[in-house]
C-alpha atoms as a PDB file:
ATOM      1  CA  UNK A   1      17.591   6.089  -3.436  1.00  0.00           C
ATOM      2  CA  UNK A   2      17.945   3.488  -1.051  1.00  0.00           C
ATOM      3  CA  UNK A   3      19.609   5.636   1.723  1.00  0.00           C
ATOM      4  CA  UNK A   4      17.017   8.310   1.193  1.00  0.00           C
ATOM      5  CA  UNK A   5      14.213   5.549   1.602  1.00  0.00           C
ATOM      6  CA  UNK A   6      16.888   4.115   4.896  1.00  0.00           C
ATOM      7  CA  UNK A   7      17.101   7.206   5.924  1.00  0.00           C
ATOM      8  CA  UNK A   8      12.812   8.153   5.867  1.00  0.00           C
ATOM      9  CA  UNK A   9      12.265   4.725   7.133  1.00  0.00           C
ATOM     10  CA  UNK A  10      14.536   5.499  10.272  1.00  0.00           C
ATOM     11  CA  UNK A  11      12.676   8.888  10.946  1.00  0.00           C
ATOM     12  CA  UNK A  12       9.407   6.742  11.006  1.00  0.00           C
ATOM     13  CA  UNK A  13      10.333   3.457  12.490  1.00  0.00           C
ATOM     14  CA  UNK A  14       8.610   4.863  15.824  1.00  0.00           C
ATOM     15  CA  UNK A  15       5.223   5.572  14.879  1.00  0.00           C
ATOM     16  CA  UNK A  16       4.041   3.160  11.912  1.00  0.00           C
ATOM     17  CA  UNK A  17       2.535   0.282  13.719  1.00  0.00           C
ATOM     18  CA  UNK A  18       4.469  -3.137  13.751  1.00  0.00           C
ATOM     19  CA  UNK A  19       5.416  -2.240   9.865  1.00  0.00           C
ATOM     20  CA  UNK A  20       9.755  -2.330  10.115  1.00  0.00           C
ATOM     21  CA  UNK A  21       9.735  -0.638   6.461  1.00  0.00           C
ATOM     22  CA  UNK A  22       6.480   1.276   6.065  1.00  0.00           C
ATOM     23  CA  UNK A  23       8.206   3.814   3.564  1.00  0.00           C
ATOM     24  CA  UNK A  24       9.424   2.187  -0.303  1.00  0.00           C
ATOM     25  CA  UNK A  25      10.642   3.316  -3.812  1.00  0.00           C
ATOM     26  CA  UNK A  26       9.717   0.405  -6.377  1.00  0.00           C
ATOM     27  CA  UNK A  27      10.909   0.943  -9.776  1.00  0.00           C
ATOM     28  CA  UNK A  28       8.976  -1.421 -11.699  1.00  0.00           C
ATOM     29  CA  UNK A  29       9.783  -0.701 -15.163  1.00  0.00           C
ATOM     30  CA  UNK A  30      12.598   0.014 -16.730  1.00  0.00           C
ATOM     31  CA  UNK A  31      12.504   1.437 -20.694  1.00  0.00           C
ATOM     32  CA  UNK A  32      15.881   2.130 -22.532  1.00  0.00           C
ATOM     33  CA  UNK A  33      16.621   2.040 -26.279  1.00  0.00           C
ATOM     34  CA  UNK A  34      15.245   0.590 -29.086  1.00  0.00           C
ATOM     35  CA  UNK A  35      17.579  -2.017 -30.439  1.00  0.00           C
ATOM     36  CA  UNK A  36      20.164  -4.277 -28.946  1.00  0.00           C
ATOM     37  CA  UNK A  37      23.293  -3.466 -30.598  1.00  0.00           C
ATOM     38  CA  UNK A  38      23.008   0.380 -30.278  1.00  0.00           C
ATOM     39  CA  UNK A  39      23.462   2.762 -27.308  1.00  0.00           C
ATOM     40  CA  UNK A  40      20.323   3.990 -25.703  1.00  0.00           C
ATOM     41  CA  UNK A  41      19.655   7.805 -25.899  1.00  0.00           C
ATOM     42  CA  UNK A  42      17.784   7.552 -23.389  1.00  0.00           C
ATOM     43  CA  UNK A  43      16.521   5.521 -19.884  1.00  0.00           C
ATOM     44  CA  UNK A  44      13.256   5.820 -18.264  1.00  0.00           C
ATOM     45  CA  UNK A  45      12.588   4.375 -14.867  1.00  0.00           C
ATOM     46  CA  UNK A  46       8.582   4.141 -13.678  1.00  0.00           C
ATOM     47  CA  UNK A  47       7.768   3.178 -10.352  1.00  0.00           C
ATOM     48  CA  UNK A  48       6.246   3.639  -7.247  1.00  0.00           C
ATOM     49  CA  UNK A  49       6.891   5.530  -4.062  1.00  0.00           C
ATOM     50  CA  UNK A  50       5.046   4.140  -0.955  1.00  0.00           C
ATOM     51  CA  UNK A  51       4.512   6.701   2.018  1.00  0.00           C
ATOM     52  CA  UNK A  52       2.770   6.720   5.405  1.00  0.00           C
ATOM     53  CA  UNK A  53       0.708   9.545   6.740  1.00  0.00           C
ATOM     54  CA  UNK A  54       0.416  12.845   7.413  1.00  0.00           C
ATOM     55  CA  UNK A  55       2.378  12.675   3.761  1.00  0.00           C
ATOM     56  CA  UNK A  56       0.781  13.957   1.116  1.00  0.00           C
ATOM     57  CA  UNK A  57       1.143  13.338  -2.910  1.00  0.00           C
ATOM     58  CA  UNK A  58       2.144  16.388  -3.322  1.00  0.00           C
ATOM     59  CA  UNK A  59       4.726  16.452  -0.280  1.00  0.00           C
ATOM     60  CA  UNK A  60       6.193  12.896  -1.465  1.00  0.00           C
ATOM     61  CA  UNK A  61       6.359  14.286  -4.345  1.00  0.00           C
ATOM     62  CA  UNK A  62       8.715  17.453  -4.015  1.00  0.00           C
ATOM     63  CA  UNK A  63      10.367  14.725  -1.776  1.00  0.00           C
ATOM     64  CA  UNK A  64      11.313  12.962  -4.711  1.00  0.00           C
ATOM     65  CA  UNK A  65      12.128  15.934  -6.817  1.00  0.00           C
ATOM     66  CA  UNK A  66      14.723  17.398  -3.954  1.00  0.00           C
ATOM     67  CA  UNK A  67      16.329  13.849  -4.009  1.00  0.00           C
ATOM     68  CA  UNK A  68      16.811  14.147  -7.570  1.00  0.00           C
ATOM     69  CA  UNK A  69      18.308  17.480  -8.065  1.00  0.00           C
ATOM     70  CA  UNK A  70      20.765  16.380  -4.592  1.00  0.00           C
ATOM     71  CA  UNK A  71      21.870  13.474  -6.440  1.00  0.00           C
ATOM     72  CA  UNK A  72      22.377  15.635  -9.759  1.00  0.00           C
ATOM     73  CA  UNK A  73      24.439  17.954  -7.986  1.00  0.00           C
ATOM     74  CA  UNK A  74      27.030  14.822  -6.289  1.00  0.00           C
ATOM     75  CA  UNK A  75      30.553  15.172  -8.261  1.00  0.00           C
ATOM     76  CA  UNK A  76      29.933  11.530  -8.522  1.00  0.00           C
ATOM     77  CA  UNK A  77      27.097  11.761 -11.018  1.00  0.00           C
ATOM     78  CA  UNK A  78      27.923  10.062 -13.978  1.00  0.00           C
ATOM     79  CA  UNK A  79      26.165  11.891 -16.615  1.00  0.00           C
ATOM     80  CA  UNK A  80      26.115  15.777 -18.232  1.00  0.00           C
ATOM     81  CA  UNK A  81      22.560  16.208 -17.779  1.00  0.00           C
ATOM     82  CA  UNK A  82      20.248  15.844 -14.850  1.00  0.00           C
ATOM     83  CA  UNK A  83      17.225  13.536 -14.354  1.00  0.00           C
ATOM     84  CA  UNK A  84      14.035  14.809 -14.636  1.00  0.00           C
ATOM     85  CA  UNK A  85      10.856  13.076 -13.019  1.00  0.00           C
ATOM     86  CA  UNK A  86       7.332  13.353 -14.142  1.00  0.00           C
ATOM     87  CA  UNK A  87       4.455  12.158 -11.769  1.00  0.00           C
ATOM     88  CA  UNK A  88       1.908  10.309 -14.383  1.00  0.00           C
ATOM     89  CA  UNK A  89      -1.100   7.644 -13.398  1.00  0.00           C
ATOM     90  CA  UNK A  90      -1.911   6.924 -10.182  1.00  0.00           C
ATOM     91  CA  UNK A  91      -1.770   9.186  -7.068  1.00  0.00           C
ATOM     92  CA  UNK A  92      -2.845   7.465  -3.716  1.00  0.00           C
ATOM     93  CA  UNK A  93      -2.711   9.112  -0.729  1.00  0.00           C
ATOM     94  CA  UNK A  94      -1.879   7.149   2.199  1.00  0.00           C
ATOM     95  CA  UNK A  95      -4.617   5.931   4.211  1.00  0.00           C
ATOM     96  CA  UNK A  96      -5.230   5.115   7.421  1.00  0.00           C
ATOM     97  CA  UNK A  97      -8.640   2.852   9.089  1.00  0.00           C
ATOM     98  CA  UNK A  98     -10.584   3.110  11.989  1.00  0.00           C
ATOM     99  CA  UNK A  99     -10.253  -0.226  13.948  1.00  0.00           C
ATOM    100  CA  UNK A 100     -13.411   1.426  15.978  1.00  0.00           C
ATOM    101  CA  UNK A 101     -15.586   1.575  12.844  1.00  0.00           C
ATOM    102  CA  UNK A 102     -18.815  -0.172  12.702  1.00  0.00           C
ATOM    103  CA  UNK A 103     -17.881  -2.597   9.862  1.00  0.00           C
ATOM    104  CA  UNK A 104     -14.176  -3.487  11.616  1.00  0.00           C
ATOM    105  CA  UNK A 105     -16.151  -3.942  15.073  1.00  0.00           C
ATOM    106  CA  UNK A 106     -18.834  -6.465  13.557  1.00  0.00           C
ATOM    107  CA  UNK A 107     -16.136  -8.285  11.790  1.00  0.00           C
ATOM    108  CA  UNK A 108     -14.219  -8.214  14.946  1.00  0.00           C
ATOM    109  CA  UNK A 109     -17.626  -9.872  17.011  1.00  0.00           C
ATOM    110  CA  UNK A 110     -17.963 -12.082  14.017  1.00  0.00           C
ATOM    111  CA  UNK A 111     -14.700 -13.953  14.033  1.00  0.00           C
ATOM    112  CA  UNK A 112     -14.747 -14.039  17.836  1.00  0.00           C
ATOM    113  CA  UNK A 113     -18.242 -15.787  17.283  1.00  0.00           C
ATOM    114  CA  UNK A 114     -17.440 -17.972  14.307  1.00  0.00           C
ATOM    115  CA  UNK A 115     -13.849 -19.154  15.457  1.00  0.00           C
ATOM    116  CA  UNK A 116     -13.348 -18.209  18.690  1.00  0.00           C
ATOM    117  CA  UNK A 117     -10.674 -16.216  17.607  1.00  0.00           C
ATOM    118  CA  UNK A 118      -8.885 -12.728  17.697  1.00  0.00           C
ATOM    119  CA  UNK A 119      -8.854 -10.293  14.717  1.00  0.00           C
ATOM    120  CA  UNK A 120      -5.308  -9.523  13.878  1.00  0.00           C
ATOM    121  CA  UNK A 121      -5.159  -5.684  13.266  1.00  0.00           C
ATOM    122  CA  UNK A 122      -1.700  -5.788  10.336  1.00  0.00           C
ATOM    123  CA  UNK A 123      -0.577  -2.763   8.883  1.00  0.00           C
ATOM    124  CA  UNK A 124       0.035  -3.112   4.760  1.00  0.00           C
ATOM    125  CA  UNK A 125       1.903  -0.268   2.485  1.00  0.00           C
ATOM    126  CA  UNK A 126       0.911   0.074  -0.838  1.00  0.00           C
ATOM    127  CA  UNK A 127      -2.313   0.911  -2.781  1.00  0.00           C
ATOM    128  CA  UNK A 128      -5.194  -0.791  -1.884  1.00  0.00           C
ATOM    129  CA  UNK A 129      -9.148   0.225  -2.818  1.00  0.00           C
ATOM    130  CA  UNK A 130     -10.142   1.048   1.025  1.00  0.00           C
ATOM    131  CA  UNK A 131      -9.786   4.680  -0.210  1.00  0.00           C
ATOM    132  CA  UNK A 132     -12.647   4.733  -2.533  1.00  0.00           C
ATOM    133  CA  UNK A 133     -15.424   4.192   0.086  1.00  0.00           C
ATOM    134  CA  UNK A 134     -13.546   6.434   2.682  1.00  0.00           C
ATOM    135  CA  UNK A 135     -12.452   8.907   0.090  1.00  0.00           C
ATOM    136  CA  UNK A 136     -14.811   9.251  -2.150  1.00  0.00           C
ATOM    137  CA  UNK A 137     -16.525  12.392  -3.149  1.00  0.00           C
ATOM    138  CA  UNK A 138     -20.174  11.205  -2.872  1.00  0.00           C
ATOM    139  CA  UNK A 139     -21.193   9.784   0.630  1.00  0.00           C
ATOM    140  CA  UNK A 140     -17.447   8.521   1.742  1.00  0.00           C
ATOM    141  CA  UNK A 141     -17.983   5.835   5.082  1.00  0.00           C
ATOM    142  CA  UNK A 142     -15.706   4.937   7.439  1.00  0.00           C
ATOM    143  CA  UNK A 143     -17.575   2.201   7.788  1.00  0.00           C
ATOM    144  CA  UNK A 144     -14.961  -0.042   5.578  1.00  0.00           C
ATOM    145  CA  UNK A 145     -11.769  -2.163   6.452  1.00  0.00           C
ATOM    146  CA  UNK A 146      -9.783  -4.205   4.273  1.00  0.00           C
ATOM    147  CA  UNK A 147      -9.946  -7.764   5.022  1.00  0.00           C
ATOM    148  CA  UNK A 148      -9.098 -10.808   3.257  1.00  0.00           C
ATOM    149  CA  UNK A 149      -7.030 -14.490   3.861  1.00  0.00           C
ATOM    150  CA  UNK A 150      -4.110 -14.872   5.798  1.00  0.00           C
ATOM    151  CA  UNK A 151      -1.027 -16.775   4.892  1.00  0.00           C
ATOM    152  CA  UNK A 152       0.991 -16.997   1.867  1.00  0.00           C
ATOM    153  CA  UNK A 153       4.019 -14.697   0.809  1.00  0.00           C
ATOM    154  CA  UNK A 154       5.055 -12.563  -2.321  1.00  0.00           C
ATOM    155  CA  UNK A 155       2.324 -10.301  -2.446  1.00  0.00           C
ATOM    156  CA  UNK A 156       2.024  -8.734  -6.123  1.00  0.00           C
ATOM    157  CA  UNK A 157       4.945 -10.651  -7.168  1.00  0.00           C
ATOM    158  CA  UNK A 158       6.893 -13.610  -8.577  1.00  0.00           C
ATOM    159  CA  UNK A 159       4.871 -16.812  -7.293  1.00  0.00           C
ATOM    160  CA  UNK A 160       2.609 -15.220  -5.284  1.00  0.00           C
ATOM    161  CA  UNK A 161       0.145 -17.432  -3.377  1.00  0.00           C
ATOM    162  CA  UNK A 162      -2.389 -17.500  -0.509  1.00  0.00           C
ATOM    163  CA  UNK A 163      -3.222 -20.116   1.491  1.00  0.00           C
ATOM    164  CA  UNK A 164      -6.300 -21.759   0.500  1.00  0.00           C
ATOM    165  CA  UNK A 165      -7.496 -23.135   3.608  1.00  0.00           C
ATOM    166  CA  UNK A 166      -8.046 -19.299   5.151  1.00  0.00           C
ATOM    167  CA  UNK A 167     -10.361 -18.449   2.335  1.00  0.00           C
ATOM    168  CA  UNK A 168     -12.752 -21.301   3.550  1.00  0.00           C
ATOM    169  CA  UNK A 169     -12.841 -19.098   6.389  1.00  0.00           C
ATOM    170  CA  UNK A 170     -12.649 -16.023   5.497  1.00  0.00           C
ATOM    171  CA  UNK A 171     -15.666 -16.455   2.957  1.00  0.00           C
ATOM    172  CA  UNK A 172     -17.783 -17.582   6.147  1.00  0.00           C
ATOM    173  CA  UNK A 173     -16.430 -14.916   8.304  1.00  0.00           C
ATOM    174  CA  UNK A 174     -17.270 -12.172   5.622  1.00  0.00           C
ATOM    175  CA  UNK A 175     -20.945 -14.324   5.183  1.00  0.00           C
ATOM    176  CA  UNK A 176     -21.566 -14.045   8.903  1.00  0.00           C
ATOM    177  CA  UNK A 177     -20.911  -9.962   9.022  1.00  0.00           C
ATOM    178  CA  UNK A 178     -23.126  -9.870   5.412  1.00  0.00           C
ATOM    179  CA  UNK A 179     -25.973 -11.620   7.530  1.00  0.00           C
ATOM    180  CA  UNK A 180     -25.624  -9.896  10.627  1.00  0.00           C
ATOM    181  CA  UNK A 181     -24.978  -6.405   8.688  1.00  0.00           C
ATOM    182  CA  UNK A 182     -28.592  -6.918   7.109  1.00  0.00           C
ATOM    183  CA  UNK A 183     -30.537  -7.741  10.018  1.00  0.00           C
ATOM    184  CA  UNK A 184     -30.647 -11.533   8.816  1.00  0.00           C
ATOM    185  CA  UNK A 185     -30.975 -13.114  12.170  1.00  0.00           C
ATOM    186  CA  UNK A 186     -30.196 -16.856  13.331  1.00  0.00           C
ATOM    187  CA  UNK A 187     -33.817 -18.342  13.878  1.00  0.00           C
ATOM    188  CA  UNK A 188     -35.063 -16.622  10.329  1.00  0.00           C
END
């Protein structure tokens, strides 16, 4: 797996923003056996493949399916039988926002206003919930982004942290597009 996600990673690492490794397998769980001291029948790996666009769910997955029934085939593969996959929970397809959207240009204005700073565009892999207001089946927008505080490491993992001085500012940042978003004005 990890020369097939080298190898996808390569054929990308032109045209995915600043992101060096836009393209990820995760496997998150692992299940095997039900007691210590015998031999498992069985092993079941659950995890996550991470794609950028034009993919598709459906073209990740026979991605995943052709790498499985390669590595099958190798003379090196340890066992009689050959993996099978199943594709259960969630499906996300990858999703890309408009920098030029009305929501991303206010917040833009706003922290210019507010700080006297620059919004950092930053590309992220992974699921995230921008997809159900630009995908969803009643009235989708593209009037969303994804914003939040800065700083920290380990994102959806072992210590993960933030720093807690950006949320100060993102909170009035995210205030000052709520106002402004409204109509609220400055002198009401």
């Amino acid at each position: 797996m990890r020369k097939f996600v080298e190898r996808r990673n390569a054929e990308h690492a032109q045209h995915w923003g600043a992101k060096e490794n836009p393209i990820f397998i995760n496997l998150g769980m692992v299940h095997g056996g039900v007691w210590p001291g015998s031999v498992p029948g069985e092993c079941v790996l659950e995890g996550q493949y991470g794609f950028p666009p034009p993919g598709s769910c459906e073209s990740a997955k026979q991605e995943l399916r052709d790498l499985l029934a390669t590595v099958a085939h190798r003379s090196d593969w340890p066992l009689r039988a050959a993996p099978s996959i199943e594709f259960v929970g969630l499906e996300t397809p990858p999703e890309v926002g408009d920098p030029a959207n009305p929501i991303a240009q206010l917040l833009s204005a706003t922290v210019r206003r507010l700080r006297g700073a620059t919004l950092q565009e930053s590309v992220i892999v992974g699921h995230c919930d921008l997809r159900h207001y630009t995908r969803a089946r009643e009235r989708p927008t593209t009037a969303a982004c994804l914003y939040g505080p800065g700083g920290g490491r380990n994102v959806h993992g072992a210590d993960e942290y933030f720093e807690l001085a950006h949320l100060r500012l993102v909170a009035g940042n995210l205030a000052g597009v709520a106002l402004e978003w409204c109509g609220v004005t400055r002198d009401r």
